[in-house]
N, C-alpha and C. Protein backbone atom coordinates (compact mmCIF):
# COMPACT_ATOMS: atom_id res chain seq x y z
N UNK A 1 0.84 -1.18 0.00
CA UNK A 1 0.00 0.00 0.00
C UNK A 1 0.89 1.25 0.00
N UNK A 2 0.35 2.25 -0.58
CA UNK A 2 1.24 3.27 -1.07
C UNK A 2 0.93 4.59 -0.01
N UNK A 3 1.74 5.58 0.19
CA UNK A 3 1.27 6.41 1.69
C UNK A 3 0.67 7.46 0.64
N UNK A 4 -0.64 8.22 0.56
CA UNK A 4 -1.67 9.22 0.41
C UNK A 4 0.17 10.14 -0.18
N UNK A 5 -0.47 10.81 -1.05
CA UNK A 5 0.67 12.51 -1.77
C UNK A 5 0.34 13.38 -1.16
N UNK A 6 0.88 14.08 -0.25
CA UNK A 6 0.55 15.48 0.18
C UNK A 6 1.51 16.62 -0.74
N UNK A 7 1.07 17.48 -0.90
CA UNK A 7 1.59 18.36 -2.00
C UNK A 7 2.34 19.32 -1.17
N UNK A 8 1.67 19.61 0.10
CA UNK A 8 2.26 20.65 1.01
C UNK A 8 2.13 20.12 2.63
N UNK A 9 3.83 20.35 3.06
CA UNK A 9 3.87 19.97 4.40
C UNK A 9 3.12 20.96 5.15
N UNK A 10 3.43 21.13 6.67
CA UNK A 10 2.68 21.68 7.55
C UNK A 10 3.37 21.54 8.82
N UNK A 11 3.85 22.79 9.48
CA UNK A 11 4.28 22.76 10.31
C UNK A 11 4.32 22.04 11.16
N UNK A 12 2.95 21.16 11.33
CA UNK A 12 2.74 20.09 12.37
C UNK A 12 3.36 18.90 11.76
N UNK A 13 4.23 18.95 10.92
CA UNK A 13 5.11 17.86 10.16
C UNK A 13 6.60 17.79 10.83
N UNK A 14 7.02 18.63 11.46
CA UNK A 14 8.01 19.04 12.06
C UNK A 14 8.64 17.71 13.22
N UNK A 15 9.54 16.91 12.65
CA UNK A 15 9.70 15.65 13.70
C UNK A 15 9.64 14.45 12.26
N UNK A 16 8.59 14.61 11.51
CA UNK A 16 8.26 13.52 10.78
C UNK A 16 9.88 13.18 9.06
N UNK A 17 9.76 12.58 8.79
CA UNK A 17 10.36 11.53 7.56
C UNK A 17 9.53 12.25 6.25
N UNK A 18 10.45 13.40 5.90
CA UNK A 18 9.57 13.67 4.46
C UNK A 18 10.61 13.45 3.10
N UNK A 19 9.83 13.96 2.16
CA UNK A 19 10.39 13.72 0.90
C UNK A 19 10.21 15.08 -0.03
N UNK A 20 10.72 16.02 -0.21
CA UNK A 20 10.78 17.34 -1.02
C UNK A 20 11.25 17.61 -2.73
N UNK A 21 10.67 17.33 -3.24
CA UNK A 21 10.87 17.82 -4.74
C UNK A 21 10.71 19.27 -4.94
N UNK A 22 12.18 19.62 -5.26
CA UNK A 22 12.33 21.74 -5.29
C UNK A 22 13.09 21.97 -6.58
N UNK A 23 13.16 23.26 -6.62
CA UNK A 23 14.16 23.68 -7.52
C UNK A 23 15.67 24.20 -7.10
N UNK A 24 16.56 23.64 -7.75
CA UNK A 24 17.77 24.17 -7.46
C UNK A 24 18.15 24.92 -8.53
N UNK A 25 19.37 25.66 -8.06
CA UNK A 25 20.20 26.39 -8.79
C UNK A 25 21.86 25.89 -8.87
N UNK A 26 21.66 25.44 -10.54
CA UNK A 26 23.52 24.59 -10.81
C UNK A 26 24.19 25.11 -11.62
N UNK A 27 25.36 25.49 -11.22
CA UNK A 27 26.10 26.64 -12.08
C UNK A 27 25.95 26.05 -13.48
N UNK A 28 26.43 24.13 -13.43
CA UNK A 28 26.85 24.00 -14.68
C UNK A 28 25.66 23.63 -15.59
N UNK A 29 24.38 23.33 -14.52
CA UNK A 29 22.89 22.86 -15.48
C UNK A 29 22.04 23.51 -15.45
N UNK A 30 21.86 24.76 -14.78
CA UNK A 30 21.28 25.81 -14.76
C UNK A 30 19.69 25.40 -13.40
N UNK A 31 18.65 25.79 -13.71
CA UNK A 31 17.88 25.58 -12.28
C UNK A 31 16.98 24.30 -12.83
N UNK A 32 16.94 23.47 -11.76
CA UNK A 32 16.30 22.57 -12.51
C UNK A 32 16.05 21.39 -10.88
N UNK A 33 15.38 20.31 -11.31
CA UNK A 33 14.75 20.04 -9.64
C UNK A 33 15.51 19.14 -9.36
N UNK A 34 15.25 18.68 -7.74
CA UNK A 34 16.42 18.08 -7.06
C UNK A 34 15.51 17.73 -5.71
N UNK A 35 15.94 16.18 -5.71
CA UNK A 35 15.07 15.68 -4.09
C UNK A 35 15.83 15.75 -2.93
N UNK A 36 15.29 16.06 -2.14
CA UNK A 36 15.43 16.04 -0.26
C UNK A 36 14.69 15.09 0.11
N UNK A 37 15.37 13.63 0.58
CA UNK A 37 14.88 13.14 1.77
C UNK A 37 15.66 12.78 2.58
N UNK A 38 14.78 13.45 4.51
CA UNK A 38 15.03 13.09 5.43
C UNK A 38 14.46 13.45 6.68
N UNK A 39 14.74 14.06 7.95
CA UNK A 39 13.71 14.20 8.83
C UNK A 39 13.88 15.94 9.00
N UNK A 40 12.44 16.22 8.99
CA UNK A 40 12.32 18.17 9.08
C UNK A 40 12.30 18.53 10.18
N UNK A 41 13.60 19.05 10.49
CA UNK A 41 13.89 19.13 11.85
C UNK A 41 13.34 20.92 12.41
N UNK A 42 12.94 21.44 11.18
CA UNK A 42 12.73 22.72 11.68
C UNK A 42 12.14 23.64 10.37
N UNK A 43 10.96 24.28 10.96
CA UNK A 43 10.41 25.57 9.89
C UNK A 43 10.16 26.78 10.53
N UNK A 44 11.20 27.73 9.82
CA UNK A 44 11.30 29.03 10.49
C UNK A 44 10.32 29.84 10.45
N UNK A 45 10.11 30.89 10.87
CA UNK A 45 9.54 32.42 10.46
C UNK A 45 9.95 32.66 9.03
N UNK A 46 10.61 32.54 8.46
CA UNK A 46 11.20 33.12 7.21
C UNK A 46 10.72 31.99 6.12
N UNK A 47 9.49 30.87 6.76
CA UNK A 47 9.75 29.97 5.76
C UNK A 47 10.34 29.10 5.28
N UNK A 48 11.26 28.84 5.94
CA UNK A 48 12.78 28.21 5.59
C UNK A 48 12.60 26.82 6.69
N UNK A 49 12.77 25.56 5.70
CA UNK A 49 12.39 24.45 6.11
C UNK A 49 14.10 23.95 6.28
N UNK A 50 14.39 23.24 7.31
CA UNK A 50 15.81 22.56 7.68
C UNK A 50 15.26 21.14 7.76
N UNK A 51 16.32 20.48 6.70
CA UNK A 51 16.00 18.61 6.62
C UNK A 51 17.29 18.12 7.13
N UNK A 52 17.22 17.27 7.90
CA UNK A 52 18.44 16.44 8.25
C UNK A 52 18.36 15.14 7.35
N UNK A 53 19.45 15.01 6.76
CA UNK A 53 19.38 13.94 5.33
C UNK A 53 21.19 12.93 5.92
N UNK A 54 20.87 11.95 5.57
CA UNK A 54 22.22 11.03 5.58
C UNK A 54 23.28 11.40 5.03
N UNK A 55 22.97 11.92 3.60
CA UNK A 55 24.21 11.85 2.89
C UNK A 55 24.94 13.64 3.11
N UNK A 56 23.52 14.12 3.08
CA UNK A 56 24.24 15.84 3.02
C UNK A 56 24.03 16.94 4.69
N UNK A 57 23.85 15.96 5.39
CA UNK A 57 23.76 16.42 6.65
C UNK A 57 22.44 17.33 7.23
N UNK A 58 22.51 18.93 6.79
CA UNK A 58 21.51 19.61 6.94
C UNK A 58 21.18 20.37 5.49
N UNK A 59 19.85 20.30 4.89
CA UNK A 59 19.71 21.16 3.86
C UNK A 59 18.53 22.09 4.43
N UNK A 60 19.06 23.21 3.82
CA UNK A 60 17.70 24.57 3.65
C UNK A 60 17.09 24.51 2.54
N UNK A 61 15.64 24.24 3.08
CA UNK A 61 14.70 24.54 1.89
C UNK A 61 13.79 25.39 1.83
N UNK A 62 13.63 26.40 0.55
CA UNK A 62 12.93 27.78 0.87
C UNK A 62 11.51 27.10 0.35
N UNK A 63 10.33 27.28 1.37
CA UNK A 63 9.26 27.09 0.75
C UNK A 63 8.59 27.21 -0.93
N UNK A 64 9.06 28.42 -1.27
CA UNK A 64 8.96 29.23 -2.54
C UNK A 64 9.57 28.00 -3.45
N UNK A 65 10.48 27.47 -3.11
CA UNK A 65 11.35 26.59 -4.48
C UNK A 65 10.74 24.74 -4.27
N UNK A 66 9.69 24.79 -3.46
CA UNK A 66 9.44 23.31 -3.55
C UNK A 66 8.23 23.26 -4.49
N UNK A 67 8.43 22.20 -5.04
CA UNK A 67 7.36 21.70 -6.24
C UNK A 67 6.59 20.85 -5.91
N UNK A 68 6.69 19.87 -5.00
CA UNK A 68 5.64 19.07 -3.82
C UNK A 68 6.76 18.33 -2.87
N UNK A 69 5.53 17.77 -2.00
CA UNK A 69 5.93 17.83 -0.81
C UNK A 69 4.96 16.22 0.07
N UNK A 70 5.93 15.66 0.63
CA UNK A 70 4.93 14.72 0.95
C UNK A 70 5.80 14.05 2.46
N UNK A 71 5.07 13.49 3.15
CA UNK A 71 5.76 12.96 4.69
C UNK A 71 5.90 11.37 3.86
N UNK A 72 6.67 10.89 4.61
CA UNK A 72 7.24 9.21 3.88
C UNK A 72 6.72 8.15 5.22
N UNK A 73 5.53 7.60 5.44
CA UNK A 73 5.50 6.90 6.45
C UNK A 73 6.73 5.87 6.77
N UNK A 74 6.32 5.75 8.44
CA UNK A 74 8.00 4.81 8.67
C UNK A 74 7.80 3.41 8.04
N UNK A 75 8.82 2.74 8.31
CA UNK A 75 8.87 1.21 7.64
C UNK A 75 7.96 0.49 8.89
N UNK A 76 6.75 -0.30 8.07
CA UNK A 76 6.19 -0.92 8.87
C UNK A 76 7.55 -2.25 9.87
N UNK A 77 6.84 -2.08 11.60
CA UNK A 77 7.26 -2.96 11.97
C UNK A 77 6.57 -4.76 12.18
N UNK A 78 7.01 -6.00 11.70
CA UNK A 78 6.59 -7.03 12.17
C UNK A 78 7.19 -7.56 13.12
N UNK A 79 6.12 -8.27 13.81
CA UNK A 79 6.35 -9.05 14.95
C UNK A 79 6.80 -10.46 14.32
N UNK A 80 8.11 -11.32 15.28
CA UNK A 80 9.13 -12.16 15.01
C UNK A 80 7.89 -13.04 14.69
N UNK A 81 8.54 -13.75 13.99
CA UNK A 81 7.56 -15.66 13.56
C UNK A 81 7.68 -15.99 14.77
């Protein structure tokens, strides 16, 4: 089963496992989109969403440059055989 698309997070997302499709800016490919996933550790006054991600530590994401937006439910847990 697949988790529901939310297009736009919500502050009350703050803690949760999301997934961000935005636009970046690349010197050598010019602006073009780029995913964030990891846990949203913080959304400012200014808008400005902070993801803690594995590979790139902390990214800033400006509301204005995301193209959707969705929370990633956790990995279901099973109980042992």
């Amino acid at each position: 089963m697949r988790a529901r698309y939310r297009h736009q997070l919500t502050r009350d997302d703050v803690g949760s496992r999301v997934s961000i499709r935005r636009w970046i800016e690349d010197e050598e490919r010019g602006v073009r989109p780029s995913d964030v996933v990891g846990r949203l550790v913080a959304w400012d006054d200014r808008d400005v969403l902070t993801v803690r991600t594995r590979r790139a530590g902390q990214v800033e994401v400006d509301v204005v440059d995301i193209l959707s937006s969705r929370v990633v439910p956790e990995h279901p847990t099973f109980p042992p055989e």
